[in-house]
Protein backbone atom coordinates (compact mmCIF):
# COMPACT_ATOMS: atom_id res chain seq x y z
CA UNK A 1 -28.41 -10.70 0.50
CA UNK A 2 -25.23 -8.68 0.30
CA UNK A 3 -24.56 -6.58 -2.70
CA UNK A 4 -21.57 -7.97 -4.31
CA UNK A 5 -19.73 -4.79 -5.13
CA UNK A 6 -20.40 -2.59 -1.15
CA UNK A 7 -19.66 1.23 -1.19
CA UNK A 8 -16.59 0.99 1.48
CA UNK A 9 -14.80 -1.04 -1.46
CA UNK A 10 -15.92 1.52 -4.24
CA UNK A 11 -14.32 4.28 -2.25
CA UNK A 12 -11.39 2.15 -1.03
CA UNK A 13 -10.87 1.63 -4.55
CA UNK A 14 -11.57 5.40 -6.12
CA UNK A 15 -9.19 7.00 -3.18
CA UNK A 16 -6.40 4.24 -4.12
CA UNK A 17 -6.61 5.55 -7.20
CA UNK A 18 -6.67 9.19 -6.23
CA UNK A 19 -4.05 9.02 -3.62
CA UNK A 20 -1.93 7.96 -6.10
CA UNK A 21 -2.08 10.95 -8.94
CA UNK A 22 -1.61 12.91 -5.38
CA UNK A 23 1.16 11.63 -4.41
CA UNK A 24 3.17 11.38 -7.73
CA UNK A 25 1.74 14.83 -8.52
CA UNK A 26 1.61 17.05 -5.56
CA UNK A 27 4.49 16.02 -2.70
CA UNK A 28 7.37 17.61 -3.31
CA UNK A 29 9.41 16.11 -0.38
CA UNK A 30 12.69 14.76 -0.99
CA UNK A 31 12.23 12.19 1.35
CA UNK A 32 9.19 10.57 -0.40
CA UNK A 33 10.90 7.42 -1.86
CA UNK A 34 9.38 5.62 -5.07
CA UNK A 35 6.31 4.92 -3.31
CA UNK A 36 3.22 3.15 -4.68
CA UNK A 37 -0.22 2.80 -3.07
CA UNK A 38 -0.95 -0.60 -3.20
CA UNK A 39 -4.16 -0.88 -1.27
CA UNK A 40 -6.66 0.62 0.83
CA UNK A 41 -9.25 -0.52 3.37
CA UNK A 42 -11.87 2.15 4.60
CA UNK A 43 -14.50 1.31 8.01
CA UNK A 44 -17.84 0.82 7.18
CA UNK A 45 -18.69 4.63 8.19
CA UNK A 46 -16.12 6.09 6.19
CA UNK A 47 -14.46 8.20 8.39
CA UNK A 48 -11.22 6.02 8.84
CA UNK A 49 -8.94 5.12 5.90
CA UNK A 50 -5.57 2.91 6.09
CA UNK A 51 -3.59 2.86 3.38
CA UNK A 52 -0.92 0.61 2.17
CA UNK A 53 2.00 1.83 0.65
CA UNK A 54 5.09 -0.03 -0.75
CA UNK A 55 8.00 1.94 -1.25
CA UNK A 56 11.48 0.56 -3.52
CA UNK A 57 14.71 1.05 -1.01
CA UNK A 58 15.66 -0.18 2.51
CA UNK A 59 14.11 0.58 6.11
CA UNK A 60 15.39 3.55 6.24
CA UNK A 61 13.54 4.78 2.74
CA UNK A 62 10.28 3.20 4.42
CA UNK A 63 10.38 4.80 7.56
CA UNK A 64 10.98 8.29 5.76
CA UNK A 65 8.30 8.16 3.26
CA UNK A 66 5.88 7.00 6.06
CA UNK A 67 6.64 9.75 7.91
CA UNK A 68 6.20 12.29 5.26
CA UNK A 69 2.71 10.19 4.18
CA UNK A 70 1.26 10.91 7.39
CA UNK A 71 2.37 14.38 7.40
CA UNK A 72 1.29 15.38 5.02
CA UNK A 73 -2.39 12.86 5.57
CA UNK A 74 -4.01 16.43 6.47
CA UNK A 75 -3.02 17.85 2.67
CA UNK A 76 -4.37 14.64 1.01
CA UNK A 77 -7.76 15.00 2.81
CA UNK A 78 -8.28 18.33 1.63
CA UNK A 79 -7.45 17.22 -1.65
CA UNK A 80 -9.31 14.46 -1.90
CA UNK A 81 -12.81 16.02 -0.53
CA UNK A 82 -11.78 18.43 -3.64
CA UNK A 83 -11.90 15.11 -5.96
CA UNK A 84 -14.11 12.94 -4.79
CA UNK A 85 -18.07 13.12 -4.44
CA UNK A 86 -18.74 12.29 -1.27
CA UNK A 87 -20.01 13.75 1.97
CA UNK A 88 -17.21 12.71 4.37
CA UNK A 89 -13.81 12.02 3.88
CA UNK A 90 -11.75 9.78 5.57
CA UNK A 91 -8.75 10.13 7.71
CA UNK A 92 -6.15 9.11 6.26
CA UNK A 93 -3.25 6.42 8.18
CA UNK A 94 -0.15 5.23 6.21
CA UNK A 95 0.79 1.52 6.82
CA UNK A 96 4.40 -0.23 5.32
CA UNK A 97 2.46 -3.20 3.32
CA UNK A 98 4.93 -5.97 3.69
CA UNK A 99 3.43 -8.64 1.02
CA UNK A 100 5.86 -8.02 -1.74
CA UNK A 101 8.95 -8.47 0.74
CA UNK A 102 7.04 -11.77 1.96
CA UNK A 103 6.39 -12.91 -1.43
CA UNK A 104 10.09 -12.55 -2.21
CA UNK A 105 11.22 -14.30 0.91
CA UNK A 106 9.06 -17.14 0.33
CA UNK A 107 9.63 -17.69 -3.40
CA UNK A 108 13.54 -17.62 -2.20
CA UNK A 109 12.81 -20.21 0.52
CA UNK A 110 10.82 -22.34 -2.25
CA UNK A 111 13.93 -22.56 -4.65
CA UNK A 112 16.21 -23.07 -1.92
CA UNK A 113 14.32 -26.38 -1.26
CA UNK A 114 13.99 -27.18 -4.83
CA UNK A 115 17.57 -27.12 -4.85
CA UNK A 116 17.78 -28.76 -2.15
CA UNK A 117 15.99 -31.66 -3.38
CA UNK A 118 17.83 -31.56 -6.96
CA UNK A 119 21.02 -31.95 -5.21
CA UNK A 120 19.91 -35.01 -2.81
CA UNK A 121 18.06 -36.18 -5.85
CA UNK A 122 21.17 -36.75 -8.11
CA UNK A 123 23.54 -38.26 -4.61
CA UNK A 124 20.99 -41.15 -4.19
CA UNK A 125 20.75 -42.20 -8.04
């Protein structure tokens, strides 16, 4: 029987948190947008790490503080073998997490046809 709460989501969970303070704390790039971690799935061996970021601007904003996450990925390891307990690390890879954008374009598509439906609502009555 499978434990409810597994160790890959305790440390997917712990570096989420971690990365983070990091990131808010310790990159000083002006390129780094307002960037928040929003998730983070680790493999079952630990040693890989992708991590999903959402960052507040346009493509352009996204594409820059991607490129200065994995950048600086080597920096953020070190760091967080210094801050977590445990015996290996995992790389770190930066991925654009689209949800919120998706979420927006689908609660925009939803009123659309709620309005829709007002409007063809009151013709017919």
């Amino acid at each position: 029987m499978p434990r409810e709460f597994s160790r890959t989501r305790r440390v997917a969970e712990q570096l989420q948190r971690e990365l983070a303070v990091l990131v808010r704390d310790e990159i000083k790039d002006p390129r780094l947008g307002m960037v928040s971690i929003s998730g983070a799935e680790v493999s079952r061996d630990l040693a890989y790490a992708t991590v999903y970021i959402s960052v507040l601007g346009d493509d352009k904003a996204v594409a820059d503080s991607l490129a200065v996450l994995n950048r600086a990925a080597g920096f953020l390891r070190h760091r967080l073998g210094q801050l977590m307990r445990i015996r290996i690390v995992p790389q770190l890879k930066f991925e654009f997490d689209s949800s919120l954008q998706e979420g927006a374009r689908m609660d925009a598509l939803i009123d659309a046809a709620l309005a829709g439906n007002r409007t063809d609502g009151d013709e017919s009555g």
